[in-house]
N, C-alpha and C. Protein backbone atom coordinates (compact mmCIF):
# COMPACT_ATOMS: atom_id res chain seq x y z
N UNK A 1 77.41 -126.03 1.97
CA UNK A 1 78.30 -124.90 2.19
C UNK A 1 78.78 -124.86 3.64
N UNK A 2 77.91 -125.06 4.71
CA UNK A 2 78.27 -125.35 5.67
C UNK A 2 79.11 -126.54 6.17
N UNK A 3 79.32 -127.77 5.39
CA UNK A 3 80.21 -128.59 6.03
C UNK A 3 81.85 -128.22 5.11
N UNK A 4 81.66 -127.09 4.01
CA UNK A 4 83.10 -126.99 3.51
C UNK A 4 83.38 -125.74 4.37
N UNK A 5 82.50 -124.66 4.36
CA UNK A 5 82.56 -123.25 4.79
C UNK A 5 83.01 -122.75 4.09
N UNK A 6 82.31 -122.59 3.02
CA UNK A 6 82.55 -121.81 1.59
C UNK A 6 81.45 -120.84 2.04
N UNK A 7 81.55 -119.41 1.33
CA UNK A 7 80.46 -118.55 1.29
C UNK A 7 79.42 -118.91 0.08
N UNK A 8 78.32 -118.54 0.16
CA UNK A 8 77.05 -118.73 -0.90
C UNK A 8 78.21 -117.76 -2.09
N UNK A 9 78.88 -116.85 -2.31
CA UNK A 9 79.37 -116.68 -3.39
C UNK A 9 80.05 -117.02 -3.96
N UNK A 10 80.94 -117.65 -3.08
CA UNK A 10 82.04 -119.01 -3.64
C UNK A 10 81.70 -119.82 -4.09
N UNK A 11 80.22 -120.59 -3.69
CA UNK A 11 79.33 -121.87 -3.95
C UNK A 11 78.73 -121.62 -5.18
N UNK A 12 78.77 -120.25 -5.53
CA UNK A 12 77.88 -120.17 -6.71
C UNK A 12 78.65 -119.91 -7.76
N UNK A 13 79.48 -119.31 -7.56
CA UNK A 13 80.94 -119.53 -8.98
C UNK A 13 81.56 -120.62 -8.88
N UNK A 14 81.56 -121.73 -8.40
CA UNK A 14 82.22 -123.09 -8.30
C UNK A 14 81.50 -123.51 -9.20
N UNK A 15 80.00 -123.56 -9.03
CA UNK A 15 78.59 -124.32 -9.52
C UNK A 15 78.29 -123.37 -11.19
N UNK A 16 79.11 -122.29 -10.92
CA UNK A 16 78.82 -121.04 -12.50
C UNK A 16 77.48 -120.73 -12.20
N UNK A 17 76.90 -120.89 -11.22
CA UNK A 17 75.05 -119.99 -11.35
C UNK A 17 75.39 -119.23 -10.12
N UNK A 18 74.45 -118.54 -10.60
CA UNK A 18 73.94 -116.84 -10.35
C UNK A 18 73.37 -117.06 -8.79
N UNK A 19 74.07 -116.36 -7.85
CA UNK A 19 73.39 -116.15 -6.83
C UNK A 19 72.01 -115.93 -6.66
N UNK A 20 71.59 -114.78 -7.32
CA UNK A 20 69.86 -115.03 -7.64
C UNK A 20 69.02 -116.32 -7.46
N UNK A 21 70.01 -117.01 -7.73
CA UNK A 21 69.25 -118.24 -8.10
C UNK A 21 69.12 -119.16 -6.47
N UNK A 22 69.63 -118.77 -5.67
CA UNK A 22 70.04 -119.64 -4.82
C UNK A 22 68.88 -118.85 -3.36
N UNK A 23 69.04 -117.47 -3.93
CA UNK A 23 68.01 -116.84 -3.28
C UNK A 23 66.35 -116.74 -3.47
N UNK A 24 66.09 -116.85 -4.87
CA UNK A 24 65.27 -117.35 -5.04
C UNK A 24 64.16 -118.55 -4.73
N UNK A 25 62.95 -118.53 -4.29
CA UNK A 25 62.38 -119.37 -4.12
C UNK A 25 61.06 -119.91 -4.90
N UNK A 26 60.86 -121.04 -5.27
CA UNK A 26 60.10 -121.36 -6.06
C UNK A 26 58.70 -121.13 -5.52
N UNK A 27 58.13 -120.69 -6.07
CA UNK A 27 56.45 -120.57 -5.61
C UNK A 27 55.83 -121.30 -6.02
N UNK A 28 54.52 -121.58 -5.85
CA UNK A 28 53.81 -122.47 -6.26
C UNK A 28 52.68 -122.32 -6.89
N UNK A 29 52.53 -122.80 -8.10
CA UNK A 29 51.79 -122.18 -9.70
C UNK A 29 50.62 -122.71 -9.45
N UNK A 30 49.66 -121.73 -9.31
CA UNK A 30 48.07 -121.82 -9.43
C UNK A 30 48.03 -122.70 -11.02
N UNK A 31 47.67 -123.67 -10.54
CA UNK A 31 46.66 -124.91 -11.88
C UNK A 31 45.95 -124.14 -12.84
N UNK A 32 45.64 -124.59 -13.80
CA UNK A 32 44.79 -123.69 -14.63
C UNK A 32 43.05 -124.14 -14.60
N UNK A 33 43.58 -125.41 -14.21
CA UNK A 33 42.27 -126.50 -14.16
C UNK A 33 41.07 -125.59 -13.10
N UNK A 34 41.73 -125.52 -11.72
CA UNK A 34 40.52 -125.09 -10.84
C UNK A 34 40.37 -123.09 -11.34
N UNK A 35 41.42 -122.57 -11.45
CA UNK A 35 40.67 -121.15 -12.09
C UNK A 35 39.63 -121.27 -13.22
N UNK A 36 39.89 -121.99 -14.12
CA UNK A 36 39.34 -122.01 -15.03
C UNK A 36 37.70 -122.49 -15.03
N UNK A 37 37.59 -123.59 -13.79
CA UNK A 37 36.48 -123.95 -13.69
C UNK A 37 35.88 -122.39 -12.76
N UNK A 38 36.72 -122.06 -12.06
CA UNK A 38 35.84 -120.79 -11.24
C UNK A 38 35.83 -119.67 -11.79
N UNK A 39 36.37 -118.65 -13.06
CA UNK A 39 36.02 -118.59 -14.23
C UNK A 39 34.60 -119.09 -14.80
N UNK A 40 34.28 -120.04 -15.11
CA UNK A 40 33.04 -120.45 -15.66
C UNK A 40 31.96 -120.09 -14.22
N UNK A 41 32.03 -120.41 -13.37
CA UNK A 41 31.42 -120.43 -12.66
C UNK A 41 30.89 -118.92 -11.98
N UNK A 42 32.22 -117.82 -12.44
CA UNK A 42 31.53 -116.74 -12.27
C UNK A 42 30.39 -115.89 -13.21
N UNK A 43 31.04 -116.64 -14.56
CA UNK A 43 30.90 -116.19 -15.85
C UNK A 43 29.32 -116.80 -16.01
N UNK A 44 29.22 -117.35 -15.92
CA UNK A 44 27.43 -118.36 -15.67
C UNK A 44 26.73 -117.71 -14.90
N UNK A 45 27.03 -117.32 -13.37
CA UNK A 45 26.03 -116.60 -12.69
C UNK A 45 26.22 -115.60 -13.15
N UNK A 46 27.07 -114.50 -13.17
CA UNK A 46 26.90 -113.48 -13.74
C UNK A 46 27.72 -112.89 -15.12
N UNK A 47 26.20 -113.03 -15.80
CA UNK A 47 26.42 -113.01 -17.17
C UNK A 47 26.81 -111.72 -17.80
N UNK A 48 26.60 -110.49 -17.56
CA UNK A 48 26.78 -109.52 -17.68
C UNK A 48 28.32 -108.62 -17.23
N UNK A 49 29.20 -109.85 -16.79
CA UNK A 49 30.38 -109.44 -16.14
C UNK A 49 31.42 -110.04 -17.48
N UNK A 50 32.26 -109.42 -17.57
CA UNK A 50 33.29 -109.25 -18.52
C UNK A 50 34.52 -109.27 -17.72
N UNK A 51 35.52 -109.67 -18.89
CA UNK A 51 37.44 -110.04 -18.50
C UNK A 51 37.50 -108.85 -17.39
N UNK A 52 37.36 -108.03 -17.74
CA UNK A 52 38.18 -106.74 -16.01
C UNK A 52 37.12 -107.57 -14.62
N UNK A 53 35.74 -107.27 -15.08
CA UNK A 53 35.19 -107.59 -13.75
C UNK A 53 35.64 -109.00 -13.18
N UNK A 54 35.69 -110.14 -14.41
CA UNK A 54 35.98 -111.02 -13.95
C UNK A 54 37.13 -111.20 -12.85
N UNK A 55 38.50 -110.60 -13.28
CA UNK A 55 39.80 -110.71 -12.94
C UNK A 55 39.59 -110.18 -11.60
N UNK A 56 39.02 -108.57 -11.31
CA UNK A 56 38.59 -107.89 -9.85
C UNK A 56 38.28 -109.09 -9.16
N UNK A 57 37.30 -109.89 -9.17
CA UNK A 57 36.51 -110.77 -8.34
C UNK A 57 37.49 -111.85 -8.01
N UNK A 58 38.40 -112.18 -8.41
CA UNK A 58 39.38 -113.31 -8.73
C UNK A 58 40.39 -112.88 -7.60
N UNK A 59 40.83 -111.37 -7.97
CA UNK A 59 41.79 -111.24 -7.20
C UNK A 59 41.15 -111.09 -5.74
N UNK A 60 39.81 -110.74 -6.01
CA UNK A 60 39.49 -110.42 -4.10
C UNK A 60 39.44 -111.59 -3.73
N UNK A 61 38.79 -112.42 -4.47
CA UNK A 61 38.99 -114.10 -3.81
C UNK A 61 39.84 -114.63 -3.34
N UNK A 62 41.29 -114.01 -3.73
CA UNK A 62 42.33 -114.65 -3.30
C UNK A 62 43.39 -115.16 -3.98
N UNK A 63 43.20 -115.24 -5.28
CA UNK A 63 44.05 -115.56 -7.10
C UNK A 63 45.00 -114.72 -7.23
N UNK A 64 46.43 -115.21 -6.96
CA UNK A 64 47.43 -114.86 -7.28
C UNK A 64 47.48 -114.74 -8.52
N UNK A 65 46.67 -114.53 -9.27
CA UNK A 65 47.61 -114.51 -11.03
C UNK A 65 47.31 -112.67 -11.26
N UNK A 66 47.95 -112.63 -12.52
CA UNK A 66 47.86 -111.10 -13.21
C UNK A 66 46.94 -111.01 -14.15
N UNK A 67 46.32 -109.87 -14.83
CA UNK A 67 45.48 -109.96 -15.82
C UNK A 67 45.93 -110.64 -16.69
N UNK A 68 47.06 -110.54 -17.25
CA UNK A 68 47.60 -110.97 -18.51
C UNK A 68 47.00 -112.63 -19.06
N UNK A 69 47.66 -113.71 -17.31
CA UNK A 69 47.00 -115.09 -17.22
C UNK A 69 45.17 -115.19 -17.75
N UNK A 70 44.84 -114.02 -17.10
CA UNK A 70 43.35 -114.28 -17.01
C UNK A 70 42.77 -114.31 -18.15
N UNK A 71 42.83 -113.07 -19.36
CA UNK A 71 42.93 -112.65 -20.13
C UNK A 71 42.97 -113.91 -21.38
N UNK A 72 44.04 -114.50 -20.87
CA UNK A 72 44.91 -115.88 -21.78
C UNK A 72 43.78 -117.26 -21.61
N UNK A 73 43.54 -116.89 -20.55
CA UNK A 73 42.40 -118.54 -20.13
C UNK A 73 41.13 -117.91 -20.50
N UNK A 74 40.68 -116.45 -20.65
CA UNK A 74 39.43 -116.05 -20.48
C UNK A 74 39.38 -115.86 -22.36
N UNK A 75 39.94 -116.04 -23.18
CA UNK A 75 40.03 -115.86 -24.63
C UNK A 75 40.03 -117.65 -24.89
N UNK A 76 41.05 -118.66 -24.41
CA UNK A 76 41.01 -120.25 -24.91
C UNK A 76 39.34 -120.87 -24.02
N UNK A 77 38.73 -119.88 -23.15
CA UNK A 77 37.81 -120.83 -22.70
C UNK A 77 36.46 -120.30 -24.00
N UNK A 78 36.80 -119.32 -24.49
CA UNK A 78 35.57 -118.63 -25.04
C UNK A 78 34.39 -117.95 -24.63
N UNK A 79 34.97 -117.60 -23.16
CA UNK A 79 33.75 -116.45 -22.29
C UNK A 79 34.03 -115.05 -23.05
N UNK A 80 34.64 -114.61 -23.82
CA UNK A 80 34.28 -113.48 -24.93
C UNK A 80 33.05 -113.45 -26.36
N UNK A 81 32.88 -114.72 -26.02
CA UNK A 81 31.86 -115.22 -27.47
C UNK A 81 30.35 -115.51 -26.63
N UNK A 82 30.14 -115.28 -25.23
CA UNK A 82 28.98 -115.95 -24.53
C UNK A 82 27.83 -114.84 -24.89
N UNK A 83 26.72 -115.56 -24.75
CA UNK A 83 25.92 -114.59 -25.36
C UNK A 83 24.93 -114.36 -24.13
N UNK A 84 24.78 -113.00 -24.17
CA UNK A 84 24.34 -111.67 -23.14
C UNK A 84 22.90 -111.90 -22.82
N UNK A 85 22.15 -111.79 -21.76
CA UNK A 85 20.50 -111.64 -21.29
C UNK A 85 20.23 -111.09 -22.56
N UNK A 86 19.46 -111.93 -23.06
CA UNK A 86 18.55 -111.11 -24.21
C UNK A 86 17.92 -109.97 -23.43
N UNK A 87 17.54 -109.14 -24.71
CA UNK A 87 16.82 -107.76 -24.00
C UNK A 87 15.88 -107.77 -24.83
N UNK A 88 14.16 -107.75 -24.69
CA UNK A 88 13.17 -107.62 -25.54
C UNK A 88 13.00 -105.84 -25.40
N UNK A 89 12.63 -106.01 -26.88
CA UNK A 89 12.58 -104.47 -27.10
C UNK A 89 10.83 -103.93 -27.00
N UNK A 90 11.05 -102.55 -26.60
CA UNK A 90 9.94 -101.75 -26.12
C UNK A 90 8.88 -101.82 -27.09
N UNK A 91 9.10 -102.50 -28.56
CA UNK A 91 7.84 -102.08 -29.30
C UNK A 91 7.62 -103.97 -29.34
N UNK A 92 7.93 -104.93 -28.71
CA UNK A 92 7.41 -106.09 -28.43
C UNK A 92 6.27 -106.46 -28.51
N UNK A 93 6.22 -105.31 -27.00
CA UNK A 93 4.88 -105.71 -26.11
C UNK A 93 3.84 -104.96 -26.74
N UNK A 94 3.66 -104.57 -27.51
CA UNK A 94 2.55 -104.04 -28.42
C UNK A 94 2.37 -104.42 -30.22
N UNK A 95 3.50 -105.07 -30.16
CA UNK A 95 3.45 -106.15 -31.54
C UNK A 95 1.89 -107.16 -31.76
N UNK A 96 2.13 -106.87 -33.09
CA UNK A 96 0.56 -107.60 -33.19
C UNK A 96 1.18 -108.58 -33.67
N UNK A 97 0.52 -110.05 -33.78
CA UNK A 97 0.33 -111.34 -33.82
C UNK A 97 0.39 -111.34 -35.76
N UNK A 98 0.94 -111.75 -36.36
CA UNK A 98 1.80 -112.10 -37.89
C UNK A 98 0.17 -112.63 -38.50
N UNK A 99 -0.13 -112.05 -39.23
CA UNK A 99 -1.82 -112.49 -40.45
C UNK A 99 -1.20 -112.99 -40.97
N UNK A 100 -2.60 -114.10 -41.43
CA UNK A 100 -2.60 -115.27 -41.87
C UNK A 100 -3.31 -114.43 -43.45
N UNK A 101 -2.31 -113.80 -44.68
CA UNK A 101 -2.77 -113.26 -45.93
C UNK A 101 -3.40 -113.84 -46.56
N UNK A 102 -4.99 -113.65 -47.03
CA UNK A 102 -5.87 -114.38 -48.10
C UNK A 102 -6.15 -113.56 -49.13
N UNK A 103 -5.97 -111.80 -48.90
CA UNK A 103 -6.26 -111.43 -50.39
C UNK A 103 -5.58 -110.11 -50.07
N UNK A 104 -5.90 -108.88 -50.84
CA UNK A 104 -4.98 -107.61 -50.94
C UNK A 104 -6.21 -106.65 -50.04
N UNK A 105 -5.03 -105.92 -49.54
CA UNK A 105 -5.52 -104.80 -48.48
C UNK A 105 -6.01 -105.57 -47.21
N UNK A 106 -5.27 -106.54 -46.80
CA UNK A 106 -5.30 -106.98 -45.28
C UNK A 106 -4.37 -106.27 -44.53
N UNK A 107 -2.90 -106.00 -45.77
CA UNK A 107 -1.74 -105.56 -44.61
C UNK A 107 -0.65 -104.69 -45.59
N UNK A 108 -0.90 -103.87 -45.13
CA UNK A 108 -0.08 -102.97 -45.95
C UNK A 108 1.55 -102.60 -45.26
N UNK A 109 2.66 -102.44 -46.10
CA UNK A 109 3.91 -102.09 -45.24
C UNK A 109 4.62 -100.59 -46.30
N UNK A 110 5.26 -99.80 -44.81
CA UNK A 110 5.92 -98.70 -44.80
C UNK A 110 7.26 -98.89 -44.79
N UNK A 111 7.70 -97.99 -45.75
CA UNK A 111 9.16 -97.91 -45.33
C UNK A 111 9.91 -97.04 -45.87
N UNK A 112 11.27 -96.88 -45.22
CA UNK A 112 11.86 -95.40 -45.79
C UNK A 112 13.14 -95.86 -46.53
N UNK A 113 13.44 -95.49 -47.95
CA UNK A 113 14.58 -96.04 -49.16
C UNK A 113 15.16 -94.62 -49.03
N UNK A 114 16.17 -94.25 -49.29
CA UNK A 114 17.43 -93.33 -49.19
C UNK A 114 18.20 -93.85 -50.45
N UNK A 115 18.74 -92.85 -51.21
CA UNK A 115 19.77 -92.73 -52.05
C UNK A 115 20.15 -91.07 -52.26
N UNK A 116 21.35 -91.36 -53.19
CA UNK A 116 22.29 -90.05 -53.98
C UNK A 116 22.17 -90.00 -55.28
N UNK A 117 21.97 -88.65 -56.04
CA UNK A 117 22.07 -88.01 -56.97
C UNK A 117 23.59 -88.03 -57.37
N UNK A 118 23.91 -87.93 -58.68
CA UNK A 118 25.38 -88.00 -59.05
C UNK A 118 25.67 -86.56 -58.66
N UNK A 119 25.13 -85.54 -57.94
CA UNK A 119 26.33 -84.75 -57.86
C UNK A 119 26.29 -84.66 -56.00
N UNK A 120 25.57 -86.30 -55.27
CA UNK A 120 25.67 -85.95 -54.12
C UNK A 120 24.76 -85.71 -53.13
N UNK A 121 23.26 -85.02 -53.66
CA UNK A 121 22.43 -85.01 -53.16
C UNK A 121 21.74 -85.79 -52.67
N UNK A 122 21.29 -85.95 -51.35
CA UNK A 122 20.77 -86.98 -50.72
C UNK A 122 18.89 -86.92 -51.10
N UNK A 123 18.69 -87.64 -51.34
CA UNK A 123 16.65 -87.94 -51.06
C UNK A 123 16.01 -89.37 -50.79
N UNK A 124 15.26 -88.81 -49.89
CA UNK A 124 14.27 -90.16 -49.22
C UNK A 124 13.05 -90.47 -50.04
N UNK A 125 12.79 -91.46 -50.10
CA UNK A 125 11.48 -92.05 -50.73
C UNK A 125 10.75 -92.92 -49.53
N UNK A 126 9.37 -92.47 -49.46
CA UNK A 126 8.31 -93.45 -48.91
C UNK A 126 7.72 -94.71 -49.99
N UNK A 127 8.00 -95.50 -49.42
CA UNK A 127 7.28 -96.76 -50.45
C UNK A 127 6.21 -97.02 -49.32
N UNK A 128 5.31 -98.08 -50.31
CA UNK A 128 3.98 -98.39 -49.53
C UNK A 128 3.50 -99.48 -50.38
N UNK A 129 3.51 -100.94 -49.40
CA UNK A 129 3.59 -101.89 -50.58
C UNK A 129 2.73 -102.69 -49.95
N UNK A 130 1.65 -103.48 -50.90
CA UNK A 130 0.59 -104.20 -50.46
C UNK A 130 1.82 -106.21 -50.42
N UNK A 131 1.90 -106.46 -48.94
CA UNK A 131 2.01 -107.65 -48.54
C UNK A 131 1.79 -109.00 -48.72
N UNK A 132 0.07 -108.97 -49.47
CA UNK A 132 -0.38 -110.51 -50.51
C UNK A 132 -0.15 -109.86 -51.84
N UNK A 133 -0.23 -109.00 -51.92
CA UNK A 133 -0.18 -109.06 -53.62
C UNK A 133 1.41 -108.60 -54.20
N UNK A 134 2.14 -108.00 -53.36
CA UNK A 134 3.30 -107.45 -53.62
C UNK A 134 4.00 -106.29 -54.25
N UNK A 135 2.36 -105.34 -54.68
CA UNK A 135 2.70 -104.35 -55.08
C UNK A 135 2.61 -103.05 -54.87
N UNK A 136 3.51 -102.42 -55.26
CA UNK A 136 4.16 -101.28 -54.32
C UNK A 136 2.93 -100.31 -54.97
N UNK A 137 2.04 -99.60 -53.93
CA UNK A 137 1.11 -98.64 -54.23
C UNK A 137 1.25 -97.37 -54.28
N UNK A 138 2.42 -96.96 -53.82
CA UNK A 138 3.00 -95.68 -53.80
C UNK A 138 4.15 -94.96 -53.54
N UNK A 139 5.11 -94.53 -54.36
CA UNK A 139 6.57 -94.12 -53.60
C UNK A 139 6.41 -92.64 -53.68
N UNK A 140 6.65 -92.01 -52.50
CA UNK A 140 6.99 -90.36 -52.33
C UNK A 140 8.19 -90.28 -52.00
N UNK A 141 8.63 -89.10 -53.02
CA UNK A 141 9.95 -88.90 -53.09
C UNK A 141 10.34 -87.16 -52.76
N UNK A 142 11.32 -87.06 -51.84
CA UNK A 142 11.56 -85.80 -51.17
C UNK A 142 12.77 -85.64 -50.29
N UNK A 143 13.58 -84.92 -50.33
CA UNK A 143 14.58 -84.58 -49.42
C UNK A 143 14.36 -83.70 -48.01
N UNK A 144 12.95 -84.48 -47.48
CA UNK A 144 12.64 -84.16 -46.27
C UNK A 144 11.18 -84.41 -46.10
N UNK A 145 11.14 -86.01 -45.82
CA UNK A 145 9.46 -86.59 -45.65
C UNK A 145 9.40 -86.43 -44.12
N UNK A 146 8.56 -86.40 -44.02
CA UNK A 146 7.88 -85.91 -42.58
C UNK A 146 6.19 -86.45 -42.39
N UNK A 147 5.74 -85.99 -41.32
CA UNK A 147 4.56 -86.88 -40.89
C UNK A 147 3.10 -86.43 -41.59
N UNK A 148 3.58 -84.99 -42.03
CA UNK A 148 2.33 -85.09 -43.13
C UNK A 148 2.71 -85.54 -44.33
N UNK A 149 3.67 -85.70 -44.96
CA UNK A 149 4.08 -86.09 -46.27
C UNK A 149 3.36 -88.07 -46.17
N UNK A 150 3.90 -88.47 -45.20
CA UNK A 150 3.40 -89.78 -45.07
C UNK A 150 2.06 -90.18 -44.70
N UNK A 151 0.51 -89.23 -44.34
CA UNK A 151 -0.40 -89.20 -43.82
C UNK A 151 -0.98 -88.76 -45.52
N UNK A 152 -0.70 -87.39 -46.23
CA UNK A 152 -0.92 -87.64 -47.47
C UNK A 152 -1.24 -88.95 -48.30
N UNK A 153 0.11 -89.44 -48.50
CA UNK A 153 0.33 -90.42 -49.52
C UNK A 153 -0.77 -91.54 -48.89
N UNK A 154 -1.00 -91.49 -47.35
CA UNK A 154 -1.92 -93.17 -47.22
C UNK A 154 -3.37 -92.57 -47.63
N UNK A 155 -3.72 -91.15 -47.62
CA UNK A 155 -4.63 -90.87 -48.08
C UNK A 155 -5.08 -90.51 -49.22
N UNK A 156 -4.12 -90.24 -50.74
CA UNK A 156 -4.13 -90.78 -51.93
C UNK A 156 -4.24 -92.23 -52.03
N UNK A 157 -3.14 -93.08 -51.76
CA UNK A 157 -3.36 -94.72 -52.22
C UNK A 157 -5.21 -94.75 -51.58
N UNK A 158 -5.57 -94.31 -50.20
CA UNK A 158 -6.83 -94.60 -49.78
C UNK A 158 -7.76 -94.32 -50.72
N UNK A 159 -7.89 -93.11 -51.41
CA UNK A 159 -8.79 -92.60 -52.30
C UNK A 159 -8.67 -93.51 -53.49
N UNK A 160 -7.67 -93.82 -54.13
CA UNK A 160 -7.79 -94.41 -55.69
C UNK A 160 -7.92 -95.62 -55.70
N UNK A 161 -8.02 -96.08 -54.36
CA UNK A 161 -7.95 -97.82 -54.35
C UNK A 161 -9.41 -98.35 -53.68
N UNK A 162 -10.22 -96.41 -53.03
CA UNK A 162 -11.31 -97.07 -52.41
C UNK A 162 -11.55 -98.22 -51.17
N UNK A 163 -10.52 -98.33 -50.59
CA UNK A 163 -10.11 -99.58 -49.73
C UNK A 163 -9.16 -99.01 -48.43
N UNK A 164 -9.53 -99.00 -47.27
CA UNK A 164 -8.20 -98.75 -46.62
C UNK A 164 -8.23 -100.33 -45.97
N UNK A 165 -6.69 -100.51 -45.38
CA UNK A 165 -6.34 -101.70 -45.40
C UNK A 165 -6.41 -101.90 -43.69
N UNK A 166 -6.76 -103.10 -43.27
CA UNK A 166 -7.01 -103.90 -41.92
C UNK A 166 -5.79 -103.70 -40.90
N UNK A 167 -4.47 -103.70 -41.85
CA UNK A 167 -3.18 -103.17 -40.66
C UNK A 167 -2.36 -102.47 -41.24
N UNK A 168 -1.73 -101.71 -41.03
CA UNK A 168 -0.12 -101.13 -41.24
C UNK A 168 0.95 -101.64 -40.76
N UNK A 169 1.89 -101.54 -41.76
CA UNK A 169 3.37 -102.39 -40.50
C UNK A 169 4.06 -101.20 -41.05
N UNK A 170 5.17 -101.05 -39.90
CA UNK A 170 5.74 -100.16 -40.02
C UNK A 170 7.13 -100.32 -39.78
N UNK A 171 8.07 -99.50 -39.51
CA UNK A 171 9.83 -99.79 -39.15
C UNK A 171 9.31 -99.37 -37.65
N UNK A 172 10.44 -99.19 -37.34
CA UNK A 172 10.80 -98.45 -36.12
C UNK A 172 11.19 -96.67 -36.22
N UNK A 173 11.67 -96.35 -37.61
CA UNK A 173 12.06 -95.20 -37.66
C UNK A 173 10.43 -94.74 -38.15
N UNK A 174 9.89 -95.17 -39.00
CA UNK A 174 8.63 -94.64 -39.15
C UNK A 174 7.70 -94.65 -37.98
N UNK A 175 7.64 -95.18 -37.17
CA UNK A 175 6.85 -95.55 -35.68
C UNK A 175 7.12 -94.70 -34.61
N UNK A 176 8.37 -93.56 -35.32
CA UNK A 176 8.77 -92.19 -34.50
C UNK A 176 8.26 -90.88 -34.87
N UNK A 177 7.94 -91.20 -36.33
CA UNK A 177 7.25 -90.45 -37.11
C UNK A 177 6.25 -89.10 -36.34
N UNK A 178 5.48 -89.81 -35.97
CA UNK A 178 3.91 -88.99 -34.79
C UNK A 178 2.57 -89.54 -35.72
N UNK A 179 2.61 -90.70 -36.08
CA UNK A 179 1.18 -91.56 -36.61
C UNK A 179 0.17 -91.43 -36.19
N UNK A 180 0.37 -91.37 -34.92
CA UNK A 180 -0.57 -91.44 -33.68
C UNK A 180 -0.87 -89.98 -33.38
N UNK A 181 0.07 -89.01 -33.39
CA UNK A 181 -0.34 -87.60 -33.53
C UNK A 181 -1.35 -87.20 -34.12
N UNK A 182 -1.09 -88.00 -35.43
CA UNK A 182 -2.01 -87.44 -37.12
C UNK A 182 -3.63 -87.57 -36.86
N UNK A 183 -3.52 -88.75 -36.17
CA UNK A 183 -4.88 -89.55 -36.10
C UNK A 183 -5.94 -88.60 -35.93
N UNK A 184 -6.18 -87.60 -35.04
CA UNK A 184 -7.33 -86.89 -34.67
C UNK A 184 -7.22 -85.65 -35.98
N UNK A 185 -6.08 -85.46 -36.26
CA UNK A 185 -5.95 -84.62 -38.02
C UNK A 185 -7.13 -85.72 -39.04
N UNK A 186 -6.63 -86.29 -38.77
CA UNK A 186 -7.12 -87.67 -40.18
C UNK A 186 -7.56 -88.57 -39.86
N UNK A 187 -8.95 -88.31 -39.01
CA UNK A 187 -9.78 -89.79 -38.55
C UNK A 187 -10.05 -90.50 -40.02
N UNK A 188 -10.34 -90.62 -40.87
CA UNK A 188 -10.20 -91.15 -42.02
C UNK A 188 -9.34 -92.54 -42.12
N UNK A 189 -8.09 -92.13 -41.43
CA UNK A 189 -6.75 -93.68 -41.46
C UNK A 189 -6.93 -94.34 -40.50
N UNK A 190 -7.72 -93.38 -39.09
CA UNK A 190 -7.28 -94.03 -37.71
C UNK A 190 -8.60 -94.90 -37.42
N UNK A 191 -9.55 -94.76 -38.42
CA UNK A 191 -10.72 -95.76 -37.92
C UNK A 191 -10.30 -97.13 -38.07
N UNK A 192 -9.99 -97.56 -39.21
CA UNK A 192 -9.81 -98.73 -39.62
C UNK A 192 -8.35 -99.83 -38.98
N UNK A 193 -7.30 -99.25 -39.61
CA UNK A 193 -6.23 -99.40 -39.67
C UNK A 193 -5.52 -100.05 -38.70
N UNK A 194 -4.53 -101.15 -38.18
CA UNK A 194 -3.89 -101.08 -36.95
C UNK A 194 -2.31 -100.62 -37.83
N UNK A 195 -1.69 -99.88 -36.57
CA UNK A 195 -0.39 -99.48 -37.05
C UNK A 195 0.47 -100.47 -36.05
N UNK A 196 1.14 -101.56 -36.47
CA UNK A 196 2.07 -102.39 -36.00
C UNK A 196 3.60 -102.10 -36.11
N UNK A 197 4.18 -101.77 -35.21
CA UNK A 197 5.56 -101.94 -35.33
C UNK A 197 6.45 -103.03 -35.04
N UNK A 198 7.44 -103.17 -36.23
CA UNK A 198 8.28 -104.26 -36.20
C UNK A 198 9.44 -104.08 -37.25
N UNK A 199 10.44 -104.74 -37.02
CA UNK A 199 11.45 -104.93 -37.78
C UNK A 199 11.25 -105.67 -39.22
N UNK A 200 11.70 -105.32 -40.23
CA UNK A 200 10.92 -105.38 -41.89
C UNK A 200 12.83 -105.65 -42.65
């Protein structure tokens, strides 16, 4: 333009493009290759950080891109599918060690069944089922079992079977119950018995 001395608007309707264009300057496109590896690299040490935190850390680093990019590489790399610090749960560490079953009344299991009546009504049942032999010793049925309803029933099956059994397993919702409350009510269950909690 300078050796005809045309103006940049003359130059750009001669050529048919858009001044914009002439003002414009090309920048220079972050690779996908090295984000992506530093991406992983945040995503590995800290495991507990997710797409927003990730992107924050990116941009303080210095990463010209927008969420949108991040978002796009952080879905094709599969850091949405990584799997989280396990967390061991509180009734773990007091889990008893899995018996080795040789006959009936080593290990007895609790648990709570729920259904509806056809016009709607909700009721809970306690089952109580012997572990080697497989059979269910007692279901109580009620639309509101509670911790004596369940201290009862182990002390019927106890009476007619003459036998109380070496452990209890239990849920987690029954293990909220107050078992441990009952005990000085009903030394009878709490001599023998271990009450184990675990997932069933």
């Amino acid at each position: 333009m300078s050796q005809y001395g045309v103006s940049i608007s003359r130059a750009c309707s001669v050529c048919n493009q858009h001044r914009s264009g002439w003002y414009k300057k090309r920048k220079t496109k972050v690779l996908d290759a090295p984000l992506k590896a530093r991406m992983h690299e945040i995503a590995s040490t800290r495991i507990r950080f997710g797409f927003w935190r990730i992107f924050v850390l990116l941009r303080r680093e210095g990463w010209n891109v927008n969420h949108k990019r991040i978002y796009r590489l952080y879905i094709e790399e599969g850091l949405n599918l990584r799997t989280k610090r396990p967390r061991r749960h509180r009734s773990a560490a007091t889990r008893l060690d899995r018996l080795t079953l040789t006959g009936p009344n080593q290990l007895w299991s609790m648990d709570f069944v729920s259904d509806a009546l056809f016009n709607g009504s909700k009721f809970r049942g306690l089952t109580v089922v012997d572990n080697h032999t497989r059979e269910c010793l007692t279901i109580r049925i009620g639309q509101s079992l509670k911790g004596d309803d369940v201290v009862t029933a182990l002390e019927e099956v106890c009476q007619t079977r003459q036998q109380v059994p070496q452990r209890i397993q239990v849920d987690n919702e029954l293990n909220v119950i107050g078992m441990a409350q009952k005990e000085q009510a009903h030394p009878q269950l709490s001599k023998q018995p271990k009450i184990s909690a675990t997932s069933m």
